[in-house]
Protein backbone atom coordinates (compact mmCIF):
# COMPACT_ATOMS: atom_id res chain seq x y z
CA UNK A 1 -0.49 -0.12 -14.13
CA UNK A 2 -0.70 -1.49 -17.69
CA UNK A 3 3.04 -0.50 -18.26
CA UNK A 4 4.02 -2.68 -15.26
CA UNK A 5 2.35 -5.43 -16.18
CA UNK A 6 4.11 -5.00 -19.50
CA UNK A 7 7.02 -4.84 -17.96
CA UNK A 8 6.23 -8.30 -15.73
CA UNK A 9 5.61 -9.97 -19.62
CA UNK A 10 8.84 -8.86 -21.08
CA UNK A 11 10.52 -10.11 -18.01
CA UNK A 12 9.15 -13.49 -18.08
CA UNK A 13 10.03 -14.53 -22.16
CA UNK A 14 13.42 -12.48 -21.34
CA UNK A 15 13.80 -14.75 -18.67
CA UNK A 16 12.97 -17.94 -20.76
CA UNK A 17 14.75 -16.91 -24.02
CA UNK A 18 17.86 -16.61 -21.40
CA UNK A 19 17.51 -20.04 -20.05
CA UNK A 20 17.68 -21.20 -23.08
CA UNK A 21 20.35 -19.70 -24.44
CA UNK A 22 22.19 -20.28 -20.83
CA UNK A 23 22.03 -23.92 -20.91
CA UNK A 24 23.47 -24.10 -24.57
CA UNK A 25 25.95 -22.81 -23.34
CA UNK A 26 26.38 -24.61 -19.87
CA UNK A 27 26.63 -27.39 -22.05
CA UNK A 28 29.75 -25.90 -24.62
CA UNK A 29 31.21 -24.37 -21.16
CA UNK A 30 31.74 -21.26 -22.96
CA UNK A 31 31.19 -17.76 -21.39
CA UNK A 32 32.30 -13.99 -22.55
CA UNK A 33 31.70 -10.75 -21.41
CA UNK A 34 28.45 -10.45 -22.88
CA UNK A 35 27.02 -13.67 -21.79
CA UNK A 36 28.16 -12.56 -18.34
CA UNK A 37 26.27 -9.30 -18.42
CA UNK A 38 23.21 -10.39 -19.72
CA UNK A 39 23.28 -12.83 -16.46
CA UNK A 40 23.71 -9.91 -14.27
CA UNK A 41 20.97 -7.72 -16.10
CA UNK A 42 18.75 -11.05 -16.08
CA UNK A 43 19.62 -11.49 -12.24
CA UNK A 44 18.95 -7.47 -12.12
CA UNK A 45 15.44 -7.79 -13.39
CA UNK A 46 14.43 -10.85 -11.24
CA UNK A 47 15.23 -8.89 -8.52
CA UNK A 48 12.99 -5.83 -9.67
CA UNK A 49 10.15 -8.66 -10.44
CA UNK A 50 10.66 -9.72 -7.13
CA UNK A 51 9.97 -6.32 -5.84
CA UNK A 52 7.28 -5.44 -8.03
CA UNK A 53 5.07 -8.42 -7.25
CA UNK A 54 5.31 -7.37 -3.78
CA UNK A 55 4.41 -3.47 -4.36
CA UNK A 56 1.50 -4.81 -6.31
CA UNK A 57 0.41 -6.45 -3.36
CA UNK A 58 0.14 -3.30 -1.06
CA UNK A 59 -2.08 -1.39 -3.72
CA UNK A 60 -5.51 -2.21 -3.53
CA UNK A 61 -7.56 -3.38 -6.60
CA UNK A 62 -10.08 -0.67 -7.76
CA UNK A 63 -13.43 -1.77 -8.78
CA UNK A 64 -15.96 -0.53 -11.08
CA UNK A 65 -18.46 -0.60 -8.77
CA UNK A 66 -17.48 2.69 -7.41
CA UNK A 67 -18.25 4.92 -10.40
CA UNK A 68 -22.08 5.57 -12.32
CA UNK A 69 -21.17 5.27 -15.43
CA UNK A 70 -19.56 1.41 -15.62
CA UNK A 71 -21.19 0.41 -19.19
CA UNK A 72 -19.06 3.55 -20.26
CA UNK A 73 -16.10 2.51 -18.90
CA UNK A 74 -16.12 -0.73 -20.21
CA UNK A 75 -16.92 -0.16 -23.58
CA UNK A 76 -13.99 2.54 -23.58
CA UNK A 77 -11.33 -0.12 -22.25
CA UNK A 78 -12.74 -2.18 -24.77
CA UNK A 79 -11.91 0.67 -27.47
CA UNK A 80 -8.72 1.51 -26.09
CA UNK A 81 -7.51 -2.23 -26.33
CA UNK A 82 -8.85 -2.81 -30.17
CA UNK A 83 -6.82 0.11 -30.48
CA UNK A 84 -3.98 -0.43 -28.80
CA UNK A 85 -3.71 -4.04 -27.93
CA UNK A 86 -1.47 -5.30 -25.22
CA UNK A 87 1.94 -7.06 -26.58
């Protein structure tokens, strides 16, 4: 799940670093091969986005409720994200 949302964060700033870059160069009127790619791979991943958000919708959020040991839990996310902290 963490990968996906990952995933969801690298599309947005790809998305926004793109714009950027796009209307620099709406305004020269200047396009090339690579330019034109990166628009398809941006319009690619919009599309997965898109298609993700909805999946995400159909899987029910687990709660903590459920287990016995929740003060465990936490404190091992906790851990887990001092060690490995989300980009």
């Amino acid at each position: 799940m963490a990968r996906i949302f990952h995933f969801l964060e690298f599309a947005k700033k790809f998305d926004i670093v793109f714009q950027k870059e796009y209307n620099k160069n709406m305004a020269n009127q200047t396009f090339t091969k690579k330019e034109k790619s990166i628009e398809a791979l941006l319009k690619e991943l919009r599309e997965i986005n898109k298609n993700l958000k909805k999946f995400l919708l159909i899987i029910p959020e687990e709660s903590l409720k459920e287990y016995k040991n929740i003060s465990q839990i936490k404190k091992a996310f906790e851990n887990a994200t001092k060690l490995y902290p989300p980009k």
